[in-house]
C-alpha atoms as a PDB file:
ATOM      1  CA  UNK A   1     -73.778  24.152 -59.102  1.00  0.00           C
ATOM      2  CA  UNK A   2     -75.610  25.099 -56.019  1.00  0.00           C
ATOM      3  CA  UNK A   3     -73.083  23.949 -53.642  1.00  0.00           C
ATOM      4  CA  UNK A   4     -69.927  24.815 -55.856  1.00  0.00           C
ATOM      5  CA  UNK A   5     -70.265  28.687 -54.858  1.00  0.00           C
ATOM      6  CA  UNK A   6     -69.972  27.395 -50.389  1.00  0.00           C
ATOM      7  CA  UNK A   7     -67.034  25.590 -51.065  1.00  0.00           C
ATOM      8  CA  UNK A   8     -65.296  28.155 -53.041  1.00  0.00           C
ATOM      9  CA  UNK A   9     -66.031  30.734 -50.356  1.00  0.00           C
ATOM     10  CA  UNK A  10     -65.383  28.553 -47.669  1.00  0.00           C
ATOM     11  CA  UNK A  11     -61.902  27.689 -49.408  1.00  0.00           C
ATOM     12  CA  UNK A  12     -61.554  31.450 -50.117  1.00  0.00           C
ATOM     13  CA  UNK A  13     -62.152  32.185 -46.381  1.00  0.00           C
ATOM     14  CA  UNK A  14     -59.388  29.566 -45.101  1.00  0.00           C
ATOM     15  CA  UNK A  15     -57.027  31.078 -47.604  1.00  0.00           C
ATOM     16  CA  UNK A  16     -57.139  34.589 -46.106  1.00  0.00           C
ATOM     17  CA  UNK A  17     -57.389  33.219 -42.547  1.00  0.00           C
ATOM     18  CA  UNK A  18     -53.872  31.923 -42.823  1.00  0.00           C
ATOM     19  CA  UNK A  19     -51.488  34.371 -41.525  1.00  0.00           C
ATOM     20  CA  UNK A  20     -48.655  35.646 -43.835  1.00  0.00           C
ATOM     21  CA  UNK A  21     -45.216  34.385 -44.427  1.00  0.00           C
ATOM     22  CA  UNK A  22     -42.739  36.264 -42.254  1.00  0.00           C
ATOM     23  CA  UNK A  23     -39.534  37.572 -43.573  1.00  0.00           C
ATOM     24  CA  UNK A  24     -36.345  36.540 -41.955  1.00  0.00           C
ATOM     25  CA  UNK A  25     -33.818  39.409 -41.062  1.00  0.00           C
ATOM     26  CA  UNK A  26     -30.328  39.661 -39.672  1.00  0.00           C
ATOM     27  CA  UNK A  27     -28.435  41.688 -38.013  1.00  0.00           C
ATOM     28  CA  UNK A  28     -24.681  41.226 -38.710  1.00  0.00           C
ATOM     29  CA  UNK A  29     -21.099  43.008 -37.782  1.00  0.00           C
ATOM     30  CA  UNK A  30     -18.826  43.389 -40.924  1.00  0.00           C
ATOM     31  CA  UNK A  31     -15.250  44.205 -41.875  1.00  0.00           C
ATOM     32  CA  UNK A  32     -13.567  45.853 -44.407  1.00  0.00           C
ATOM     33  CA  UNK A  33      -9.136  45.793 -44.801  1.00  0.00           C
ATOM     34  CA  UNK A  34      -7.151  48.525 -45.920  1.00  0.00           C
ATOM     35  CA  UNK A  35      -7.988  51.104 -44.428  1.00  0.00           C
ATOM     36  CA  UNK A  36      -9.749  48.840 -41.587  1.00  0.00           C
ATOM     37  CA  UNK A  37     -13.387  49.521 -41.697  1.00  0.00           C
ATOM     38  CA  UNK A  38     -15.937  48.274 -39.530  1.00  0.00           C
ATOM     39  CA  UNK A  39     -19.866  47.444 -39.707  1.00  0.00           C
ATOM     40  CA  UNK A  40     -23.189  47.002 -38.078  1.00  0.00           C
ATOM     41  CA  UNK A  41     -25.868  45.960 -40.981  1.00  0.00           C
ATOM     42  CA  UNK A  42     -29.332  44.410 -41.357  1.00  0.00           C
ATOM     43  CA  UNK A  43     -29.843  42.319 -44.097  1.00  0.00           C
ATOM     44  CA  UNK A  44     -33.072  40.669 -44.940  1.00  0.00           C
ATOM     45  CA  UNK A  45     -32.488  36.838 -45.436  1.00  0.00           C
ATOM     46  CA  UNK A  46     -34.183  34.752 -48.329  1.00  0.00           C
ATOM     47  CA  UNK A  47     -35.332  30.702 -47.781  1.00  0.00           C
ATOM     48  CA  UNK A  48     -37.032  29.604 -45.364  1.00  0.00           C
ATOM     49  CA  UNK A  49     -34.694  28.832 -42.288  1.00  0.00           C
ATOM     50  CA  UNK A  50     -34.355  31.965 -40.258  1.00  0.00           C
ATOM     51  CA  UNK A  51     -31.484  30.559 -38.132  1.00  0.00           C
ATOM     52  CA  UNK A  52     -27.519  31.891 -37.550  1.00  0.00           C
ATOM     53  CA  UNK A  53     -26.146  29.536 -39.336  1.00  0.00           C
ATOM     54  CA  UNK A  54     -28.038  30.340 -42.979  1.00  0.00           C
ATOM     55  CA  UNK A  55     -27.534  34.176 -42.626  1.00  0.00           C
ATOM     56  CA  UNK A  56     -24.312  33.478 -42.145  1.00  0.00           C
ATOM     57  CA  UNK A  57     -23.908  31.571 -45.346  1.00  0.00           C
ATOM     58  CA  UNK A  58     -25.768  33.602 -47.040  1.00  0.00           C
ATOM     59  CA  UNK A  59     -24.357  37.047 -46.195  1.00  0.00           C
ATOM     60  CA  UNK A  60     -20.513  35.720 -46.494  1.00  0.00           C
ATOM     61  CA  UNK A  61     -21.178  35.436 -50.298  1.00  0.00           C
ATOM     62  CA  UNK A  62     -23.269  38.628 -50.725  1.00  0.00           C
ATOM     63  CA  UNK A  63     -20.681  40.914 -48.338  1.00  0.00           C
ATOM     64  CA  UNK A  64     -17.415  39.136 -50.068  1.00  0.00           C
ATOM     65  CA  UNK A  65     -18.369  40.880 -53.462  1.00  0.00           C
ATOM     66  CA  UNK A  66     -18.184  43.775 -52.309  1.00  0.00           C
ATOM     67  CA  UNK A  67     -14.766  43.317 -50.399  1.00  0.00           C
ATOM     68  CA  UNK A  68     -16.308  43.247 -46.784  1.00  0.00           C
ATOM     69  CA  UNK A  69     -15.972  40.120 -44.774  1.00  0.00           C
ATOM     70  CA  UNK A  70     -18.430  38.687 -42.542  1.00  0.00           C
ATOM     71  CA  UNK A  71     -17.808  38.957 -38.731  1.00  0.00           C
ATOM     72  CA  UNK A  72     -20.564  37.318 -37.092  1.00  0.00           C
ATOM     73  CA  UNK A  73     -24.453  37.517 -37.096  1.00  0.00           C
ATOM     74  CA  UNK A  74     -25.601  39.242 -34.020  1.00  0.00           C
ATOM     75  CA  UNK A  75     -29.081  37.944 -34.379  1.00  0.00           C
ATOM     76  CA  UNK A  76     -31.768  37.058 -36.488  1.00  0.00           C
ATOM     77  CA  UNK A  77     -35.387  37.918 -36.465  1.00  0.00           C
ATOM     78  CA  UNK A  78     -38.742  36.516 -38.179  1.00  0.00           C
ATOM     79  CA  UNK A  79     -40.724  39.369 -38.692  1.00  0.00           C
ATOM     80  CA  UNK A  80     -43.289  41.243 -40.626  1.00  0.00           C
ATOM     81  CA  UNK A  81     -41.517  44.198 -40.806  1.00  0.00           C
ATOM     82  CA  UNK A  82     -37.746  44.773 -40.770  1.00  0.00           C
ATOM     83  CA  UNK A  83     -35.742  45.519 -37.843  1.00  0.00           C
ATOM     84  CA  UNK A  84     -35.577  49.229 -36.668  1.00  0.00           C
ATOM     85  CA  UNK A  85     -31.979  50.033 -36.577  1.00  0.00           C
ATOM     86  CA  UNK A  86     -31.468  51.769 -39.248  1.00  0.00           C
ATOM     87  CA  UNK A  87     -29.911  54.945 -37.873  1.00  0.00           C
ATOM     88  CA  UNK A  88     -27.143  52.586 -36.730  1.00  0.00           C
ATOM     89  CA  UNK A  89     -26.376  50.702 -39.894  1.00  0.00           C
ATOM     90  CA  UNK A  90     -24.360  53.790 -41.620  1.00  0.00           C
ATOM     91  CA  UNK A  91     -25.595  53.100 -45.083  1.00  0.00           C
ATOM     92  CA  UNK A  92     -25.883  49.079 -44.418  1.00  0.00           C
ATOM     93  CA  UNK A  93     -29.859  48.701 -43.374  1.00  0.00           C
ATOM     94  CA  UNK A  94     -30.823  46.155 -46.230  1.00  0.00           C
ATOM     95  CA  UNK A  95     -28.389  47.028 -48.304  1.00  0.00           C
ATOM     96  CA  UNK A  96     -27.577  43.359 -49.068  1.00  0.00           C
END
C-alpha cells in the first residue's frame, strides 16, 4: 500500500509532463462557378497526418457539399492554436 501512492504520482507526473496533441490546420484557395467566386480559407484538419496531401482529401469532400471546389492547399500547419488569418478568409476561417 505504501508504495502504491509513488507510483501513482510518479505515473500522474509523466502524464502531465507529456506535451499536448497539436491540431493540424490548413490553409486552402477555393472556387465557386456561376457567378465565379473565389476563396482563401483555413480549415482545421482531423487525423493525425498534418501533410498536403490529407487536407487535400479531406477538404475536397467537405468544400464539394457546399458547391465550392478545392483549388489547392497553400499550406498546412501543426499548431496549438489556429492560424491568424482570419481577417482574410471572408467568412471561411474554420468554417469547414
Amino acid at each position: 500500500m505504501r508504495m502504491k501512492l509513488p507510483i501513482l504520482s510518479l505515473a500522474l507526473l509523466v502524464t502531465l509532463a507529456l506535451p499536448a496533441q497539436a491540431a493540424c490546420f490548413a490553409e486552402y484557395r477555393a472556387s465557386r462557378q456561376n457567378p465565379v467566386q473565389l476563396a482563401y480559407g483555413v480549415a482545421q484538419i482531423p487525423g493525425n497526418s498534418c501533410s498536403a496531401q490529407a487536407a487535400s482529401q479531406y477538404l475536397q469532400s467537405r468544400l464539394s457539399r457546399s458547391g465550392w471546389t478545392l483549388q489547392n492547399i497553400v499550406s498546412t500547419v501543426t499548431s496549438n492554436s489556429a492560424p491568424a488569418n482570419s481577417g482574410y478568409t471572408g467568412g471561411h476561417y474554420l468554417s469547414y
